[in-house]
N, C-alpha and C. Protein backbone atom coordinates (compact mmCIF):
# COMPACT_ATOMS: atom_id res chain seq x y z
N UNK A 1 23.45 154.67 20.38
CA UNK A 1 23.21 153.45 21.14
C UNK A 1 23.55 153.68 22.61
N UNK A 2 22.83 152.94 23.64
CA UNK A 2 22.96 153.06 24.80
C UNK A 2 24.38 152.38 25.31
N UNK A 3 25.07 151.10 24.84
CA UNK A 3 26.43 150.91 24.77
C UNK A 3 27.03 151.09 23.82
N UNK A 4 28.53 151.08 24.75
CA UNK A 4 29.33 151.51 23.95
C UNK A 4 30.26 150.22 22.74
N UNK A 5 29.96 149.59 23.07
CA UNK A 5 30.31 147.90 22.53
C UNK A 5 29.24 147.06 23.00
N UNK A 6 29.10 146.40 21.72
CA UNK A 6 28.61 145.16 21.61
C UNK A 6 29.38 144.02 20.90
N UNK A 7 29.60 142.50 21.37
CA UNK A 7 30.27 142.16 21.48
C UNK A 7 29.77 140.51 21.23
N UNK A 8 30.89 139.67 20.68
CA UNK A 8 30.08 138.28 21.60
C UNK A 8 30.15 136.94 20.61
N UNK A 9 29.74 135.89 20.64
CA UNK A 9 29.54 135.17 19.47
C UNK A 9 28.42 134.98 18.55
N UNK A 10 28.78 134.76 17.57
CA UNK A 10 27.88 135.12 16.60
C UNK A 10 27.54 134.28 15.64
N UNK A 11 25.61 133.70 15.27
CA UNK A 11 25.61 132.22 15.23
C UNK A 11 26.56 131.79 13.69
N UNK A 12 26.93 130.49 13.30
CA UNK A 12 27.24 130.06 11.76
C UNK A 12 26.26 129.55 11.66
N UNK A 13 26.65 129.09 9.40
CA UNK A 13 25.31 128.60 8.75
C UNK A 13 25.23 127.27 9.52
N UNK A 14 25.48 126.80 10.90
CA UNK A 14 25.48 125.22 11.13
C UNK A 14 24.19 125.72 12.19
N UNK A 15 24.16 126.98 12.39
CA UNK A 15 22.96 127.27 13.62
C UNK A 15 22.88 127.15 15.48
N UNK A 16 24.66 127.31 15.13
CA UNK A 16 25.13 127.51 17.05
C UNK A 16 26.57 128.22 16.24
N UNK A 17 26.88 128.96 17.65
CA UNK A 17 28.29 129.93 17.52
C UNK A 17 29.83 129.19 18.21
N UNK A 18 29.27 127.76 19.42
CA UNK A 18 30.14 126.89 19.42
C UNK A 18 29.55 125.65 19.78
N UNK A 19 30.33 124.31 19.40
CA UNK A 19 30.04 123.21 19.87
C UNK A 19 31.14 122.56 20.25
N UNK A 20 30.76 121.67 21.49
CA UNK A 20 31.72 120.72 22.13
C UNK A 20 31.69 118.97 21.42
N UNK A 21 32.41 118.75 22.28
CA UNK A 21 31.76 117.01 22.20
C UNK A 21 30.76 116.72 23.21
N UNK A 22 30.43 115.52 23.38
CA UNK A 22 29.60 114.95 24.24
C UNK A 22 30.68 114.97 25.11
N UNK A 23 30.05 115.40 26.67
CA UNK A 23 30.81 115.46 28.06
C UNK A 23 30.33 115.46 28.84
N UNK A 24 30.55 115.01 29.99
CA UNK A 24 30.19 115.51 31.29
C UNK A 24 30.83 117.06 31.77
N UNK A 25 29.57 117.76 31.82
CA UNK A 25 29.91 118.92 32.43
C UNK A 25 30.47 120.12 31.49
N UNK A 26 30.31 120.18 30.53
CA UNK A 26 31.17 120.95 29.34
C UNK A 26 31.47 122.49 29.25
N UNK A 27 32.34 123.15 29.40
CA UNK A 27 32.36 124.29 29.79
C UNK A 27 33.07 125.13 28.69
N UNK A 28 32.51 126.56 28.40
CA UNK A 28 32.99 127.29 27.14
C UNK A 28 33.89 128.71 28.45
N UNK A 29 34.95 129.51 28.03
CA UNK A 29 34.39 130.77 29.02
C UNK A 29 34.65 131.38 27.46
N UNK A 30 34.21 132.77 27.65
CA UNK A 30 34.43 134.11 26.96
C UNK A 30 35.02 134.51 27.51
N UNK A 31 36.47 135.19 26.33
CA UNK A 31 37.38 135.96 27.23
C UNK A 31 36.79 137.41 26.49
N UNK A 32 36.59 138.53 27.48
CA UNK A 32 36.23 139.94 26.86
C UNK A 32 37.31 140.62 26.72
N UNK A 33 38.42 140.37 26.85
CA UNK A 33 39.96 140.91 26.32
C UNK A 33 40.69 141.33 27.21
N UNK A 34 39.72 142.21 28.59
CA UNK A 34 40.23 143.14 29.70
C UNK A 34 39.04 143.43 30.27
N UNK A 35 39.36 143.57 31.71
CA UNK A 35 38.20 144.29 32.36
C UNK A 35 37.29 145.07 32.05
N UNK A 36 35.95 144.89 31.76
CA UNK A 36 35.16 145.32 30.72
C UNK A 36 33.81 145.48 32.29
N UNK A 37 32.89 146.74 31.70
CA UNK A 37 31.79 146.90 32.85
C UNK A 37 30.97 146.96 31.70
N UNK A 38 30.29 145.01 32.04
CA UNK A 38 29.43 144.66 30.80
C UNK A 38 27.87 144.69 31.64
N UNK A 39 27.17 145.60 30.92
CA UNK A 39 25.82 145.71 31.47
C UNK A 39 24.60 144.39 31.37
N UNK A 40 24.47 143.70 30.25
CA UNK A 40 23.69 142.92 29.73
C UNK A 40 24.13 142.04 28.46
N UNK A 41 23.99 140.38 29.51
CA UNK A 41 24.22 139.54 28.63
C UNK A 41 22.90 138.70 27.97
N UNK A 42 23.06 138.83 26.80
CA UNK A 42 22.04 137.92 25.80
C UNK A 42 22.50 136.52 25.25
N UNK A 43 21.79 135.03 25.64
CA UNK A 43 22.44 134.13 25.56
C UNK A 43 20.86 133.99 24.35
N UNK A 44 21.28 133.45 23.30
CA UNK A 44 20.38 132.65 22.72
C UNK A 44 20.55 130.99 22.10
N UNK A 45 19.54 130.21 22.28
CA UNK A 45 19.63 128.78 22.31
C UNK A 45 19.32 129.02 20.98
N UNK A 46 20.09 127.41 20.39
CA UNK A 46 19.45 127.25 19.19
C UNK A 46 17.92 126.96 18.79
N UNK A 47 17.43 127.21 17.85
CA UNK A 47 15.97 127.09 17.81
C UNK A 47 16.09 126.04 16.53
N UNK A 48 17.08 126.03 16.06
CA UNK A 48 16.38 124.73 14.45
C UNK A 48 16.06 123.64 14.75
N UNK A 49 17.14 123.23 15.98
CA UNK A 49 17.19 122.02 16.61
C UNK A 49 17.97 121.54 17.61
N UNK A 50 17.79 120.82 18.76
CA UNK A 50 18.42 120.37 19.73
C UNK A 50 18.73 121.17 21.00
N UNK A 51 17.06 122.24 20.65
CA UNK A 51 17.30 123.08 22.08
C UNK A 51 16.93 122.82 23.24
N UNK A 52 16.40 121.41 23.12
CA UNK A 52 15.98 120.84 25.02
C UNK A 52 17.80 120.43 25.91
N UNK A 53 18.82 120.37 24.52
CA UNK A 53 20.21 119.89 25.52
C UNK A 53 20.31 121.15 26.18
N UNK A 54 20.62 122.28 26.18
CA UNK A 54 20.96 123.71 26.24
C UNK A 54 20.07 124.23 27.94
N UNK A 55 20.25 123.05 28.93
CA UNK A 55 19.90 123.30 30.58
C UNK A 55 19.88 122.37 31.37
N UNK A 56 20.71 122.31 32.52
CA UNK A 56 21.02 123.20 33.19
C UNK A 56 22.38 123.67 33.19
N UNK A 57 22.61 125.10 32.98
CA UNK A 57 23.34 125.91 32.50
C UNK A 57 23.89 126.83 33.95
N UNK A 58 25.12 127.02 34.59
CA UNK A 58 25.54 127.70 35.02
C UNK A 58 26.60 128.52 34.96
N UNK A 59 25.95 129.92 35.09
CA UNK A 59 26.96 131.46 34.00
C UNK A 59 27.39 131.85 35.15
N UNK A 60 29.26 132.38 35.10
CA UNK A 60 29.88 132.81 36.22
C UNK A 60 30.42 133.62 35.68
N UNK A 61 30.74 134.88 36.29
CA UNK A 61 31.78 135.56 36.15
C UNK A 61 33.14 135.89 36.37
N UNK A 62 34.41 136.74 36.30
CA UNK A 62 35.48 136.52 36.72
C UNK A 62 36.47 137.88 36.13
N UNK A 63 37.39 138.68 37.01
CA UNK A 63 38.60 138.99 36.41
C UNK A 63 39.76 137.56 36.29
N UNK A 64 39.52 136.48 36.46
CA UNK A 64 40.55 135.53 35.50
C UNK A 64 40.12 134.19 35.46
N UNK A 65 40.09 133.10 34.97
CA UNK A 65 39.09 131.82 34.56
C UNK A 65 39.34 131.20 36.40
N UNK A 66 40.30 131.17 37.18
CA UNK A 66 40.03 130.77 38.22
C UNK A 66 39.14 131.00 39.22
N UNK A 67 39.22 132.41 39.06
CA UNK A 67 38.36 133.11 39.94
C UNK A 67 36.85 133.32 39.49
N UNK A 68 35.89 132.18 39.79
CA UNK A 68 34.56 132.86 39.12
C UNK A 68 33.56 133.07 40.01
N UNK A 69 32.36 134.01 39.82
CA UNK A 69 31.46 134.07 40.78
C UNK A 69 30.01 133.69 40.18
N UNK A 70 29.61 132.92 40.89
CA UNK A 70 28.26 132.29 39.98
C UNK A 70 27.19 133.42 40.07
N UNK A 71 26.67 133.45 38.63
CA UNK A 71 25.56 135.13 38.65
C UNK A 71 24.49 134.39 38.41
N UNK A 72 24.10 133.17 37.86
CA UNK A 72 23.08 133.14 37.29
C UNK A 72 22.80 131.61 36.70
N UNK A 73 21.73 130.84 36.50
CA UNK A 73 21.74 129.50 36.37
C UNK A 73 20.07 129.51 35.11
N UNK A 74 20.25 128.85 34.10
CA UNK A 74 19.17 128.63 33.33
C UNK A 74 18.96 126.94 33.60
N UNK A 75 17.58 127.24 34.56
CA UNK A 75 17.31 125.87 34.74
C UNK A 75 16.42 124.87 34.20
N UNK A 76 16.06 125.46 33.01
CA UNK A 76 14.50 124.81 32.48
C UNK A 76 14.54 125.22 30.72
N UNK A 77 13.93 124.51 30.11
CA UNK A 77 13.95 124.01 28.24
C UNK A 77 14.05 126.04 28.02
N UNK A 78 14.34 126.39 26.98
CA UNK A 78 14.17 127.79 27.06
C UNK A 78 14.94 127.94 25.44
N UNK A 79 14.22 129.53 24.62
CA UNK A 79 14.41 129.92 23.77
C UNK A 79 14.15 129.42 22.35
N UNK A 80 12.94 127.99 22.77
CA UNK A 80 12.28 127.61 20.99
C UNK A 80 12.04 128.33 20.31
N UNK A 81 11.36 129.59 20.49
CA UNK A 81 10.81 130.77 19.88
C UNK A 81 11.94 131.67 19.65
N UNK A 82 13.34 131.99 19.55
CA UNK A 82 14.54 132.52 19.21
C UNK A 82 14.85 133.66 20.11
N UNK A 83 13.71 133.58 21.83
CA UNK A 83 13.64 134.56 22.32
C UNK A 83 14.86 134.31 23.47
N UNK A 84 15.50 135.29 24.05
CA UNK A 84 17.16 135.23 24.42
C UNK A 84 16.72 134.98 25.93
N UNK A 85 17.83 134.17 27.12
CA UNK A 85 17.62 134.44 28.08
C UNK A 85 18.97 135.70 28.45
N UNK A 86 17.69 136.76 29.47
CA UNK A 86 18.98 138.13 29.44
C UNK A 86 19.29 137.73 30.86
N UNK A 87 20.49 138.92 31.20
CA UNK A 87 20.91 138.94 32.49
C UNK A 87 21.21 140.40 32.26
N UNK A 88 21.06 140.89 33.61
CA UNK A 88 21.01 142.40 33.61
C UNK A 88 22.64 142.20 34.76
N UNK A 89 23.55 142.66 33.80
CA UNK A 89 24.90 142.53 34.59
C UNK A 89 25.55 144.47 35.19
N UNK A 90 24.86 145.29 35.15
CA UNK A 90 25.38 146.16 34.82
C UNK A 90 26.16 146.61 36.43
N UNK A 91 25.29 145.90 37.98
CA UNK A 91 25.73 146.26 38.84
C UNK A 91 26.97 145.26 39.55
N UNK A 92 27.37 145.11 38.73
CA UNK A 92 28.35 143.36 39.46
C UNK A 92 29.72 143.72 39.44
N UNK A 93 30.08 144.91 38.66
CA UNK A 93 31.56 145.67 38.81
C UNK A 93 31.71 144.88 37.31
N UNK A 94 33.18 145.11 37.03
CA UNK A 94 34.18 145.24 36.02
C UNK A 94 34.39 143.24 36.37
N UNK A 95 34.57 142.83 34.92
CA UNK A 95 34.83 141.03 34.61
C UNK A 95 35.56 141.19 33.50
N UNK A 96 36.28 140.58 33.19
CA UNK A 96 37.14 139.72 31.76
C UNK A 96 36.27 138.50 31.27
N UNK A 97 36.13 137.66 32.16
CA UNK A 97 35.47 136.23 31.84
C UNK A 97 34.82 136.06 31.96
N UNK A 98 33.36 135.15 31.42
CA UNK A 98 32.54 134.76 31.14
C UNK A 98 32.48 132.95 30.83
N UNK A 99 31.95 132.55 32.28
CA UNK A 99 31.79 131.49 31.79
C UNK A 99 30.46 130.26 31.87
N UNK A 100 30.45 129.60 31.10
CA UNK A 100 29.33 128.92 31.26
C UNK A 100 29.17 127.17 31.08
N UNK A 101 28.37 126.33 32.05
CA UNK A 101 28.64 124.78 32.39
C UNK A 101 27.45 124.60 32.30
N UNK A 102 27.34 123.61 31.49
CA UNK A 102 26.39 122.66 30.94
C UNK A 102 26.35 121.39 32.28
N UNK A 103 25.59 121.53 33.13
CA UNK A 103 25.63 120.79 33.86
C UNK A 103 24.91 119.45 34.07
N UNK A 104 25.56 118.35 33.21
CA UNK A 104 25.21 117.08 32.55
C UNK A 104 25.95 116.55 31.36
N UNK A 105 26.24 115.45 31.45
CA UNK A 105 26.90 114.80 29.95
C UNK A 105 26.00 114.97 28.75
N UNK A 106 26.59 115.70 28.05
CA UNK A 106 25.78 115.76 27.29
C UNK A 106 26.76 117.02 25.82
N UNK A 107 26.47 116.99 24.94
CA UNK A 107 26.86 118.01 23.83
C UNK A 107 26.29 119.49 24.15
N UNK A 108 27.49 120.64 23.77
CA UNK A 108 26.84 121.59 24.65
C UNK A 108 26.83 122.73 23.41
N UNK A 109 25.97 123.12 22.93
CA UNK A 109 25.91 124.43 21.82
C UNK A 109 24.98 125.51 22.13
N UNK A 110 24.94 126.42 21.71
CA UNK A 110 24.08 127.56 21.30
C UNK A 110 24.10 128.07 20.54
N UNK A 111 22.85 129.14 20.42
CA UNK A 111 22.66 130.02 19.19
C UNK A 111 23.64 130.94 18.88
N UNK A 112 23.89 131.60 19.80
CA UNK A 112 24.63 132.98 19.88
C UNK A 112 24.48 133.68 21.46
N UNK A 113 25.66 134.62 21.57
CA UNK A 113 25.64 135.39 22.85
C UNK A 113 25.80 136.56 22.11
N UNK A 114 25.10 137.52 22.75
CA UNK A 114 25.54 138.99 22.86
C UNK A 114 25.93 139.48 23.82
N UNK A 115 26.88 140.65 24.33
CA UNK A 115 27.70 141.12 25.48
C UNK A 115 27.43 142.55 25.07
N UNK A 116 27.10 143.08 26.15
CA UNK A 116 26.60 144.87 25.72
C UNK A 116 27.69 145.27 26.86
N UNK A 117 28.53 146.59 26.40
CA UNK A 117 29.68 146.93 27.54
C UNK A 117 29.22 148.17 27.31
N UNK A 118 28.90 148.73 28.74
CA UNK A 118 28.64 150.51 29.16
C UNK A 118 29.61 151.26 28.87
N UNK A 119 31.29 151.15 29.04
CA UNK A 119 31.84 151.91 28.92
C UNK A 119 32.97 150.91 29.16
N UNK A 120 34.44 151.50 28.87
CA UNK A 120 35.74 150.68 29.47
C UNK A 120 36.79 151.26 30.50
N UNK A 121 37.74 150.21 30.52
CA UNK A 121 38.13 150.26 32.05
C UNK A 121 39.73 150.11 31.94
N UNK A 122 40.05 149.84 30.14
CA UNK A 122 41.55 149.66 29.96
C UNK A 122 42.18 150.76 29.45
């Protein structure tokens, strides 16, 4: 395999890997354990049902939940067909955190994430 870890959440029989309550603004992060040089993230929406809540979505990165840097924003209905939105992270340096805001009141789930890591850093 081209990484060396793969990583991430992974969907249950309910058909998302987490759910919130209804909120304004609802935010999950991923902690990757330690500074990790993660090449490519795979976010997938649920597809059984309730994948028009799942945008607008803004993904940040971070060595610690304070510190984040915004990489990337899914702004539009996405992944009915079970197809993933990627991000090609491989040039952004070394992160721990992963995080992501549902930007709107609203219940916030997905399918699953995958996290592909090139190599490590601990």
């Amino acid at each position: 395999s081209k990484y060396s870890k793969i990583f991430g959440l992974s969907k249950t029989s309910f058909g998302y890997c987490f759910h919130t309550e209804r909120e304004l603004n609802p935010t999950i992060y991923i902690d990757c354990g330690y500074a990790a040089l993660i090449s490519r993230i795979e976010i997938y929406n649920r597809f059984d049902s309730h994948f028009e809540r799942s945008f607008p979505i803004e993904i940040s990165i971070g060595m610690s939940k304070p510190e984040q840097k915004q990489i990337s924003v899914i702004d539009k209905s996405w992944g009915q067909n079970g197809e993933p939105f990627v991000m090609n992270t491989e040039n952004l340096g070394p992160f721990r955190y992963i995080k992501m805001v549902l930007k709107k009141e609203e219940f916030f789930h997905l399918g699953s994430i995958k996290i592909f890591e090139n190599s490590f850093l601990n």
